[in-house]
Every structure is written in structure tokens, then in C-alpha cells.
C-alpha atoms as a PDB file:
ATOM      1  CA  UNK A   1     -26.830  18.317   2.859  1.00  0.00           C
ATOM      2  CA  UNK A   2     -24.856  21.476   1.738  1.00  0.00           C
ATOM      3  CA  UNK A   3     -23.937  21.329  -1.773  1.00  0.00           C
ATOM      4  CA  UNK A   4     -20.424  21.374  -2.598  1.00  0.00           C
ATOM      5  CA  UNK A   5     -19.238  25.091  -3.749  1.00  0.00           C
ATOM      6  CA  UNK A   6     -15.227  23.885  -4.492  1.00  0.00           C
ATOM      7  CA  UNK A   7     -15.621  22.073  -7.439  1.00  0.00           C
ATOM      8  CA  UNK A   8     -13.970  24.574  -9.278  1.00  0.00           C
ATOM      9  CA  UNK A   9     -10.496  23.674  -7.844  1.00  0.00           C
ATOM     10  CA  UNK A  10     -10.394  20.069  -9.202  1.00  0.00           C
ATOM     11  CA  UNK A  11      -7.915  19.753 -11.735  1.00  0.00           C
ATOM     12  CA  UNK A  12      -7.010  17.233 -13.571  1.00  0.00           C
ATOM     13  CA  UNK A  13      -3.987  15.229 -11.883  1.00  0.00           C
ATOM     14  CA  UNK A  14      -1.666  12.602 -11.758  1.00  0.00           C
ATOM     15  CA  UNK A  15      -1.129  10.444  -8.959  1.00  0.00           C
ATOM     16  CA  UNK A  16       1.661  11.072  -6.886  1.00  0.00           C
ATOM     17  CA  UNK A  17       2.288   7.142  -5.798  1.00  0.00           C
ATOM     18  CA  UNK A  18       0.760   3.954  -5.950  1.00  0.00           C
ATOM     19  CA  UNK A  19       0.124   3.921  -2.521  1.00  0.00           C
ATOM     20  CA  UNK A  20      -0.153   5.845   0.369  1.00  0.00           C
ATOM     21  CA  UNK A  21       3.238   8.321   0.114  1.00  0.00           C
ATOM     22  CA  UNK A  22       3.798   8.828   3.806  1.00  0.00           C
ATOM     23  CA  UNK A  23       3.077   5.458   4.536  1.00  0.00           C
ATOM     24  CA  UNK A  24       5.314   4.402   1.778  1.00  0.00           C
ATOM     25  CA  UNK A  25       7.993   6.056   3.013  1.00  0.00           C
ATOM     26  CA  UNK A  26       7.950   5.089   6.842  1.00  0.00           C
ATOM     27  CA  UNK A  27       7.198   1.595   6.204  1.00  0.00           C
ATOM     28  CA  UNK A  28       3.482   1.909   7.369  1.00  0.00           C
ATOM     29  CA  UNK A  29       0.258   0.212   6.221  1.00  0.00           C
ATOM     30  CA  UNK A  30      -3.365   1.410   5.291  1.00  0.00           C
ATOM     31  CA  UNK A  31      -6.585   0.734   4.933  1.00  0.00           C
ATOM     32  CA  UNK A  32      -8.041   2.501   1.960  1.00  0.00           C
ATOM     33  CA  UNK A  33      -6.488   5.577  -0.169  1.00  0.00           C
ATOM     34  CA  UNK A  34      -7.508   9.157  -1.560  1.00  0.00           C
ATOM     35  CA  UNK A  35      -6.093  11.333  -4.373  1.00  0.00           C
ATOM     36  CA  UNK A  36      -6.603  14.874  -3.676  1.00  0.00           C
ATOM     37  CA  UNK A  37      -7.722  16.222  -6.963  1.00  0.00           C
ATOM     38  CA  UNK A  38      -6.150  19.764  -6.622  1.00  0.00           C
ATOM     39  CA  UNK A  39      -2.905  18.057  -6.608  1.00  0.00           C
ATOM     40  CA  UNK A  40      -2.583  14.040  -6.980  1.00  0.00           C
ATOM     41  CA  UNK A  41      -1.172  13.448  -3.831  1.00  0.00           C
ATOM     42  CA  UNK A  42      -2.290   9.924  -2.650  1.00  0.00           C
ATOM     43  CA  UNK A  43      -2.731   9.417   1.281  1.00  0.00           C
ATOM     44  CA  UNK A  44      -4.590   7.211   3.283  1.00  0.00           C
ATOM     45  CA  UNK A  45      -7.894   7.386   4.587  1.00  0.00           C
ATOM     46  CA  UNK A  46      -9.664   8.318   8.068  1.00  0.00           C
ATOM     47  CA  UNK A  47      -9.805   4.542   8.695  1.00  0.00           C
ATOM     48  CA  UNK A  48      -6.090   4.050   8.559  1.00  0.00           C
ATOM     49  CA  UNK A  49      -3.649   4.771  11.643  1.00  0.00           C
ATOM     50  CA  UNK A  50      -2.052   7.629  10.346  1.00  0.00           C
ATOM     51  CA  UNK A  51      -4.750   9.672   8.111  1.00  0.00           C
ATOM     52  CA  UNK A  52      -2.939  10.955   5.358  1.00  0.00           C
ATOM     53  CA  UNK A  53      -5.338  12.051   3.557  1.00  0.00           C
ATOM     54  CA  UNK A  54      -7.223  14.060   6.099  1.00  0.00           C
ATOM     55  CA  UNK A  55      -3.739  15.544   7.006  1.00  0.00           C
ATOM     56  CA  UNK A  56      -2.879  16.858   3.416  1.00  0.00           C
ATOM     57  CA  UNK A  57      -6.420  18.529   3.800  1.00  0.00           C
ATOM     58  CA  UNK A  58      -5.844  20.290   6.793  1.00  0.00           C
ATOM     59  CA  UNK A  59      -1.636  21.180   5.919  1.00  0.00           C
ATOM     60  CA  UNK A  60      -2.523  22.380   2.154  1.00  0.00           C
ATOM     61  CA  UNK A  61      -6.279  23.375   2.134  1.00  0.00           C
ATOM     62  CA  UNK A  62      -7.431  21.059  -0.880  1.00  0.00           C
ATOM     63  CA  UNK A  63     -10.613  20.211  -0.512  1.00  0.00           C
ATOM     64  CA  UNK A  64     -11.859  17.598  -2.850  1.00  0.00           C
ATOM     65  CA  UNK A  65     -10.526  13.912  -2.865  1.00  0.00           C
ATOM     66  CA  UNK A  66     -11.999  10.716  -4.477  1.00  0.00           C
ATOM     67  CA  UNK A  67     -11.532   7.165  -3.919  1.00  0.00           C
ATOM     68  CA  UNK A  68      -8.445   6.116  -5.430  1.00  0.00           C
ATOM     69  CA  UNK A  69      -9.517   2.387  -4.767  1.00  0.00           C
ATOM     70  CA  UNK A  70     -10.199  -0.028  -7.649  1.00  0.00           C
ATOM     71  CA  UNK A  71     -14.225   0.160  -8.668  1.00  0.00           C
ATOM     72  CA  UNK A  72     -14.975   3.050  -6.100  1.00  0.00           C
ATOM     73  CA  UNK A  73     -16.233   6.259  -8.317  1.00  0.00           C
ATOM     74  CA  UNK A  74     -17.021   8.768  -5.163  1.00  0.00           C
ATOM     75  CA  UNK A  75     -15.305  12.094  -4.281  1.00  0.00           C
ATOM     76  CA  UNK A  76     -15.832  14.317  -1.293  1.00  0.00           C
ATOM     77  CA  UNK A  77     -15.071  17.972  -0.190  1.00  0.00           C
ATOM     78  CA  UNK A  78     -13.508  18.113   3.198  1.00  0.00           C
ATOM     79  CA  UNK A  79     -14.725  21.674   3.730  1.00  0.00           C
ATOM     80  CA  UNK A  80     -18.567  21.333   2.688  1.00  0.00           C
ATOM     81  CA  UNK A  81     -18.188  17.814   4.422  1.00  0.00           C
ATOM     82  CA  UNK A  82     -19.852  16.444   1.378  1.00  0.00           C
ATOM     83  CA  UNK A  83     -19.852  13.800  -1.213  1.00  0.00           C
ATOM     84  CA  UNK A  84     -19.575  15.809  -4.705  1.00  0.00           C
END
């Protein structure tokens, strides 16, 4: 597994909702969420209908997220497609 060589663009953030943000604001549901760590932006993840998450990745370029769900300490970089 290739090791992670974006670490150095995590920043510390604050979270941009307390939910999904697109979701929130078409009325939509998900399954789990993300916080991109570049910026705080909180989307949904691969699993939901609309991947928010994933999307912010490919419209922005951020590449590290983490779980933004209770008791879940994992983060992963989109572009090594690894857990960091």
C-alpha cells in the first residue's frame, strides 16, 4: 500500500455543517459523512446517493478526509487511495 505523501495539507479545521451541506440544502439523506481536512467541508460518503464527499475531492483537489462519524478515528487520502 502506497504511503500517503499529502499529509502536509491537513490543517486544522472547523466543520462546515452538522451534516452533509449539499444534502442539507436539497433536502437529501446520507449514509455516513467526511470532513475534508484542508477545509472542513462536511459531505457524504461513497455509500450515499449523491457522494459529496468524493465530489468536493474531485471539484477542489483536497485530498485527505476522516470520518466525521461519532467513535470512527480513520482518515484517508483520495489521491494515494490510502488510509493515513
Amino acid at each position: 500500500m502506497a504511503k500517503c505523501k499529502h499529509t502536509d495539507q491537513i490543517r486544522t479545521v472547523t466543520p462546515s455543517a452538522n451534516g452533509c451541506e449539499e444534502c442539507l440544502a436539497m433536502g437529501e439523506r446520507w449514509v455516513h459523512l467526511r470532513e475534508c481536512l484542508s477545509c472542513g467541508h462536511i459531505g457524504c460518503c461513497d455509500s450515499s446517493k449523491n457522494k459529496h464527499a468524493t465530489r468536493h475531492f474531485v471539484d477542489t483537489g483536497h485530498p485527505i478526509v476522516r470520518s466525521f462519524e461519532p467513535g470512527e478515528d480513520w482518515r484517508w487520502c483520495y489521491i494515494d487511495r490510502s488510509f493515513v
